[in-house]
C-alpha atoms as a PDB file:
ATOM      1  CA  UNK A   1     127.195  98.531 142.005  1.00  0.00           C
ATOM      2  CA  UNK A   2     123.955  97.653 140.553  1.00  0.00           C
ATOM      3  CA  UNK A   3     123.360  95.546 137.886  1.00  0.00           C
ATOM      4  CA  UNK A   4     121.763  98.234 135.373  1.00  0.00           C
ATOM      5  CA  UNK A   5     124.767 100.374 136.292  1.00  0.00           C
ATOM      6  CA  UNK A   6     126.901  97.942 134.978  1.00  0.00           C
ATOM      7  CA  UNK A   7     125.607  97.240 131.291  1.00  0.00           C
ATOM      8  CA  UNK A   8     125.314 101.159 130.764  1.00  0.00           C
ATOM      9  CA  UNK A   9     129.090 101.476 131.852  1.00  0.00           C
ATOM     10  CA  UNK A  10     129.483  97.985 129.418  1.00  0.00           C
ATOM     11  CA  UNK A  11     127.425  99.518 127.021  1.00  0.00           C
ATOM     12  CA  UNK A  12     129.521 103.105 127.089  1.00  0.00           C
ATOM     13  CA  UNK A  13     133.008 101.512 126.899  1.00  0.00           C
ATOM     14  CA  UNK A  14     131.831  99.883 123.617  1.00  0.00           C
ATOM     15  CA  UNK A  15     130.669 102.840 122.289  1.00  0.00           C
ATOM     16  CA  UNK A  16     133.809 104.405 123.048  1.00  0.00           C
ATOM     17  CA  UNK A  17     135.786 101.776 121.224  1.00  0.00           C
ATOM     18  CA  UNK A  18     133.618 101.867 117.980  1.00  0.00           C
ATOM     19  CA  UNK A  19     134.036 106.159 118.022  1.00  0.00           C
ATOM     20  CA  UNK A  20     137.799 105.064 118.411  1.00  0.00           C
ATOM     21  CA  UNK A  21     138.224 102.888 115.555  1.00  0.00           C
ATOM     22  CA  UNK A  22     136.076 105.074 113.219  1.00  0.00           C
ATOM     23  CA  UNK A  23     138.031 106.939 110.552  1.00  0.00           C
ATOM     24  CA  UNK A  24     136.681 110.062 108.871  1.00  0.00           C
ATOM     25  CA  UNK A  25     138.032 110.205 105.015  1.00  0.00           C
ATOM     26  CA  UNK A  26     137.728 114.395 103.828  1.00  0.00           C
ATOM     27  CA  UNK A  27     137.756 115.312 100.134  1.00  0.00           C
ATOM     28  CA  UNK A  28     138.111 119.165  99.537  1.00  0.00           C
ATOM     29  CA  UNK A  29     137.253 122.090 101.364  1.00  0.00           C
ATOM     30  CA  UNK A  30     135.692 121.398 105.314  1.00  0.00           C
ATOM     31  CA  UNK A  31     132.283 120.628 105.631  1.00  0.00           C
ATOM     32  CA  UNK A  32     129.659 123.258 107.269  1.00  0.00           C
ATOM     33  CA  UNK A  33     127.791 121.413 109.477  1.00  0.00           C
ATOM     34  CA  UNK A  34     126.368 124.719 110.857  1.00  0.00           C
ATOM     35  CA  UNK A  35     124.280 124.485 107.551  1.00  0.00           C
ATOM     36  CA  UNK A  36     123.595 120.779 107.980  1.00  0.00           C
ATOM     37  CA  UNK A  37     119.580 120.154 106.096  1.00  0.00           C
ATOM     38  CA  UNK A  38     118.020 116.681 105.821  1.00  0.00           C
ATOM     39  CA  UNK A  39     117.734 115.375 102.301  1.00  0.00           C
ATOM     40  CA  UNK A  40     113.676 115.043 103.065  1.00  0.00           C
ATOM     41  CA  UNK A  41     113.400 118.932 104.138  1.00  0.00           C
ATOM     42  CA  UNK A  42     115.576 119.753 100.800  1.00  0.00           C
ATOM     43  CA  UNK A  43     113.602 117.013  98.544  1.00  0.00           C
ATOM     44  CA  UNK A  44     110.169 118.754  99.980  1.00  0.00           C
ATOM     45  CA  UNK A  45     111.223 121.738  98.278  1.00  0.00           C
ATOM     46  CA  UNK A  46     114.228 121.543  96.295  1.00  0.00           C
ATOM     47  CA  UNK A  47     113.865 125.119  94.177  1.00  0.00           C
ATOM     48  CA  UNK A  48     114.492 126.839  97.523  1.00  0.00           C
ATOM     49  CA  UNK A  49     117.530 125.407  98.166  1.00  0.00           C
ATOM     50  CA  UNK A  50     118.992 125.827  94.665  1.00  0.00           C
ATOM     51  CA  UNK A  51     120.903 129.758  95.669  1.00  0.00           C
ATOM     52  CA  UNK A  52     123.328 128.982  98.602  1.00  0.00           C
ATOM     53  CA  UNK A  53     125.149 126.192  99.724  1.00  0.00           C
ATOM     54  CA  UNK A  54     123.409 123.431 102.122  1.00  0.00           C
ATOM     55  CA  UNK A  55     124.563 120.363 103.871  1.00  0.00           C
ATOM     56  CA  UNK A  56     123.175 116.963 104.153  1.00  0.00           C
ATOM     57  CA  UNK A  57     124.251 113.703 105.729  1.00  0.00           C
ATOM     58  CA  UNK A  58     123.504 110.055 104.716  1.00  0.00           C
ATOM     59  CA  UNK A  59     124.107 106.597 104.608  1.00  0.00           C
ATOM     60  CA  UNK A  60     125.958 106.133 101.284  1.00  0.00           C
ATOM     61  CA  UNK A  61     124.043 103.148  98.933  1.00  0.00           C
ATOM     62  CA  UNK A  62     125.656 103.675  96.067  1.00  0.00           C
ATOM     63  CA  UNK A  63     129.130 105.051  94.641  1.00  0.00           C
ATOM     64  CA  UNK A  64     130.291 105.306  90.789  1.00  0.00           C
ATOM     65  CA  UNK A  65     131.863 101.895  89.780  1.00  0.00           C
ATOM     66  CA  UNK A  66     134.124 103.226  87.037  1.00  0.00           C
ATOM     67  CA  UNK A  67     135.789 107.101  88.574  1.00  0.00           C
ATOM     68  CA  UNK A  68     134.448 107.422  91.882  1.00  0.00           C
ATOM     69  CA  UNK A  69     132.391 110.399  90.564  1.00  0.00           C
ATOM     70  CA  UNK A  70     129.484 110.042  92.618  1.00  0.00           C
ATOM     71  CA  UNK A  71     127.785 108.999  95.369  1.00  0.00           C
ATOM     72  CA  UNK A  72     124.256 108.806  96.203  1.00  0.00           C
ATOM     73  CA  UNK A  73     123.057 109.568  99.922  1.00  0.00           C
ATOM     74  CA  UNK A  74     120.018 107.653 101.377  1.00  0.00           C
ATOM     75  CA  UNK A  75     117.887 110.240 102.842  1.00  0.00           C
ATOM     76  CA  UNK A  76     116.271 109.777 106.452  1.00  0.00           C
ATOM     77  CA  UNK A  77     112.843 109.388 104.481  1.00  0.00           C
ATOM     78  CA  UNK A  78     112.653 105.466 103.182  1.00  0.00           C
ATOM     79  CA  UNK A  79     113.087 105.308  99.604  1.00  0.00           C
ATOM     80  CA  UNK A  80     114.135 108.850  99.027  1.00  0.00           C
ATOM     81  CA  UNK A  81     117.744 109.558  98.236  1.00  0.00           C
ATOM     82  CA  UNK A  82     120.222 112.369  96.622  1.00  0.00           C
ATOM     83  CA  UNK A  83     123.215 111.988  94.698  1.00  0.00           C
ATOM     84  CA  UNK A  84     126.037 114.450  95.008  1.00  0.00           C
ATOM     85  CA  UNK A  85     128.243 114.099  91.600  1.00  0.00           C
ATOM     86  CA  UNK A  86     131.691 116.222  91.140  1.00  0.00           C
ATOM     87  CA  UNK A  87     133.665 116.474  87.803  1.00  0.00           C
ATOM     88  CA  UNK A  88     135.655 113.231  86.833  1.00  0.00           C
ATOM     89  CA  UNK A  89     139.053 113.163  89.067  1.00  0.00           C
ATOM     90  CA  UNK A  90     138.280 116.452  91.276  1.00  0.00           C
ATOM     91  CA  UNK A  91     137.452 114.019  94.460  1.00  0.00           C
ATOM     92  CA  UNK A  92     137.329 109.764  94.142  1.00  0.00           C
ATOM     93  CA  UNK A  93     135.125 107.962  96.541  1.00  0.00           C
ATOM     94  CA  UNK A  94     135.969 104.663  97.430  1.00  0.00           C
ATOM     95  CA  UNK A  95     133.567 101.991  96.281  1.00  0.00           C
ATOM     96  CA  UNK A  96     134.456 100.905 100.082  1.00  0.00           C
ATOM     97  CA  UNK A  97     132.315 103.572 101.772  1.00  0.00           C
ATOM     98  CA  UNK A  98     128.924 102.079 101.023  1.00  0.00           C
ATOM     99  CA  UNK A  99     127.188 101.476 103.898  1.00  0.00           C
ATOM    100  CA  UNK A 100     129.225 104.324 105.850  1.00  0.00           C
ATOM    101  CA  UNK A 101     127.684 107.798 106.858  1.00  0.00           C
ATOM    102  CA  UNK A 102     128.733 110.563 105.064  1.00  0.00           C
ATOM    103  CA  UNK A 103     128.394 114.855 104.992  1.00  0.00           C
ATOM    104  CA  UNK A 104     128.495 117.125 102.244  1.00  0.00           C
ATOM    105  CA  UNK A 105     128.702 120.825 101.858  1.00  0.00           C
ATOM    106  CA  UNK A 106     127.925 121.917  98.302  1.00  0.00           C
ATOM    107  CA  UNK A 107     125.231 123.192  96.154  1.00  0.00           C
ATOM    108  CA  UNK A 108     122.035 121.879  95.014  1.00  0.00           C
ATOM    109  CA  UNK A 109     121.570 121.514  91.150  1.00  0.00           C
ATOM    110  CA  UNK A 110     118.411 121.394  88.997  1.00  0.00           C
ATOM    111  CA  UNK A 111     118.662 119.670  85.948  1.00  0.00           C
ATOM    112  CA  UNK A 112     116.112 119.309  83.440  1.00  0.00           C
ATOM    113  CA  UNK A 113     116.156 116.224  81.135  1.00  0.00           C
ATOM    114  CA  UNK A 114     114.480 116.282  77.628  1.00  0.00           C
ATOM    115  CA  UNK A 115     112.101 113.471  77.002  1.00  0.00           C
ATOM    116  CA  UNK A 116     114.412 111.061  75.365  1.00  0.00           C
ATOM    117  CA  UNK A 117     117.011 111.584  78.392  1.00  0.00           C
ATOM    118  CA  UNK A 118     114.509 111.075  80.608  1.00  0.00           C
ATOM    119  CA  UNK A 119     113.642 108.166  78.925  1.00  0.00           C
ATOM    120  CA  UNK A 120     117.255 106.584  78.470  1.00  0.00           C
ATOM    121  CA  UNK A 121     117.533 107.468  82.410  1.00  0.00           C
ATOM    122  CA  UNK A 122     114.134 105.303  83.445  1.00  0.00           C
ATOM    123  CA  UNK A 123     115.343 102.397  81.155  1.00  0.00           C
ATOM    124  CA  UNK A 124     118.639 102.197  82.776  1.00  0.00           C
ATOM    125  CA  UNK A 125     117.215 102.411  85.986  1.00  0.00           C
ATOM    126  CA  UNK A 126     114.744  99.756  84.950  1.00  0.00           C
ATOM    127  CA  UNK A 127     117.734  97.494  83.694  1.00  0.00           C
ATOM    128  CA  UNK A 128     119.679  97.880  86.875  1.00  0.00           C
ATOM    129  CA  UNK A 129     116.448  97.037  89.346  1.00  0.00           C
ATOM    130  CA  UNK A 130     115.860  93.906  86.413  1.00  0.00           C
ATOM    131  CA  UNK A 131     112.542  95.278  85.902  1.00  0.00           C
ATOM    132  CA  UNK A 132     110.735  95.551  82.756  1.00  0.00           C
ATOM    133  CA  UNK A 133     110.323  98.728  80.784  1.00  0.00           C
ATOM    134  CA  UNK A 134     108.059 100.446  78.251  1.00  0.00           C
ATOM    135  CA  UNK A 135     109.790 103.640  77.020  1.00  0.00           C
ATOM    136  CA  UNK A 136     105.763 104.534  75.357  1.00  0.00           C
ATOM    137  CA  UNK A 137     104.791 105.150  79.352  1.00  0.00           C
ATOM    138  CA  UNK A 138     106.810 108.107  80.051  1.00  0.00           C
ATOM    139  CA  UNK A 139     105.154 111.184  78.297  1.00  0.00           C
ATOM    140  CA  UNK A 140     106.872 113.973  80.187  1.00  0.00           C
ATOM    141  CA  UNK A 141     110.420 114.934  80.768  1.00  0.00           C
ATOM    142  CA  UNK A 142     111.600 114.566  84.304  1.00  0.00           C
ATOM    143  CA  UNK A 143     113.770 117.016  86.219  1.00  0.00           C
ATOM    144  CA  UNK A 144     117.216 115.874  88.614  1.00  0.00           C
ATOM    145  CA  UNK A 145     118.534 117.428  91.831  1.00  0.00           C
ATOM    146  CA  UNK A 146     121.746 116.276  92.474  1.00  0.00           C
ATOM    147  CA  UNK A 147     124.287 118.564  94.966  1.00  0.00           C
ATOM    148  CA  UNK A 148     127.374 119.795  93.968  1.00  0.00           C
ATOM    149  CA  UNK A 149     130.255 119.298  96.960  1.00  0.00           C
ATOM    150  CA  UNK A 150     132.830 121.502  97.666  1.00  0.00           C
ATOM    151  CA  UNK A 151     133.188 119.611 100.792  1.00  0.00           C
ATOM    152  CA  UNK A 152     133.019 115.617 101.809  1.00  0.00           C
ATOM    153  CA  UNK A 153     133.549 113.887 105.215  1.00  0.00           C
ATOM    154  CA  UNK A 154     132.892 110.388 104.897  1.00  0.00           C
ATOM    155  CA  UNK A 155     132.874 108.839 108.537  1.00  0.00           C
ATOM    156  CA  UNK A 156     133.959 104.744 107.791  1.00  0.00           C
ATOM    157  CA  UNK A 157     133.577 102.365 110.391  1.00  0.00           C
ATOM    158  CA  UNK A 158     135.151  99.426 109.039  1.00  0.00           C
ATOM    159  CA  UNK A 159     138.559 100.965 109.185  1.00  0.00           C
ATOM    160  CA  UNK A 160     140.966  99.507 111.594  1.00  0.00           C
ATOM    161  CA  UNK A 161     143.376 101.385 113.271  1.00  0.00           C
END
C-alpha cells in the first residue's frame, strides 16, 4: 500500500473517532437546517431577514454568565458576530459550550436603542474590552439584531463518551 494511502486511511480513522466522541446538546424545537443562512449574508442585510425564520451556525464566544440566557455566535466574517437571546429559564446554555459549534433556528429581531441605551451599551462594552470611553462621542442611537431561537443544537466536542 502506498505511503500517501496510508496517512489518508490514518487521517480518516481519526476523523471518525472525533465525529464519535462529539455530543450534540438540543434545546427546544429541531433545528431547520434546510433554512441554514450565514450570519455575514444576514448581517449584510438584516431588515430582510426580520419576517420568517432563518438559521445560522457558529462558533460560540460568548454565553450569559449569570442564566444561560444567551449566546453570541461568531460569524464566518472576522469580527462580526450575532447573539441569539431567549427569555430567562426557557433554554440554559452551558457556560461549557464556548468554543463549540452551534445551530439555531429562530427569528431575527431589530431593536432600536435610545441614545442613553445606546450609550450605557458602548460603555459596558468599553469596560469589558478595558478600553477607555467617552459617552460625549456617541451622538446617535444604535440599532441591535439579535435572533430569537425556537431551536438550538449545540455540537460539543469536548464531551467524552
Amino acid at each position: 500500500m502506498p505511503f500517501f494511502t496510508k496517512i489518508t486511511l490514518v487521517v480518516a480513522l481519526m476523523l471518525v473517532q472525533v465525529q464519535a466522541l462529539a455530543k450534540t446538546l438540543t434545546f427546544g424545537e429541531e433545528v431547520d437546517s434546510d433554512k441554514l443562512i450565514k450570519i455575514s449574508t444576514v448581517m449584510a442585510n438584516p431588515d430582510s431577514y426580520l419576517s420568517s425564520p432563518i438559521t445560522i451556525e457558529g462558533t460560540i464566544v460568548g454565553v450569559c454568565e449569570k442564566r444561560g440566557c444567551w449566546m453570541t455566535l461568531a460569524s464566518d466574517k472576522r469580527f462580526q458576530n450575532l447573539r441569539i437571546k431567549v427569555e430567562d429559564g426557557h433554554m440554559v446554555f452551558p457556560m461549557t459550550a464556548k468554543g463549540n459549534k452551534a445551530l439555531a433556528t429562530g427569528k431575527l429581531e431589530k431593536i432600536e436603542l435610545s441614545l442613553d441605551q445606546t450609550k450605557r451599551l458602548l460603555a459596558h462594552r468599553a469596560q469589558k474590552a478595558g478600553k477607555d470611553f467617552n459617552p460625549d462621542s456617541v451622538t446617535e442611537p444604535n440599532v441591535v439584531y439579535q435572533l430569537s431561537p425556537t431551536g438550538v443544537e449545540i455540537i460539543d466536542n469536548n464531551v467524552e463518551k
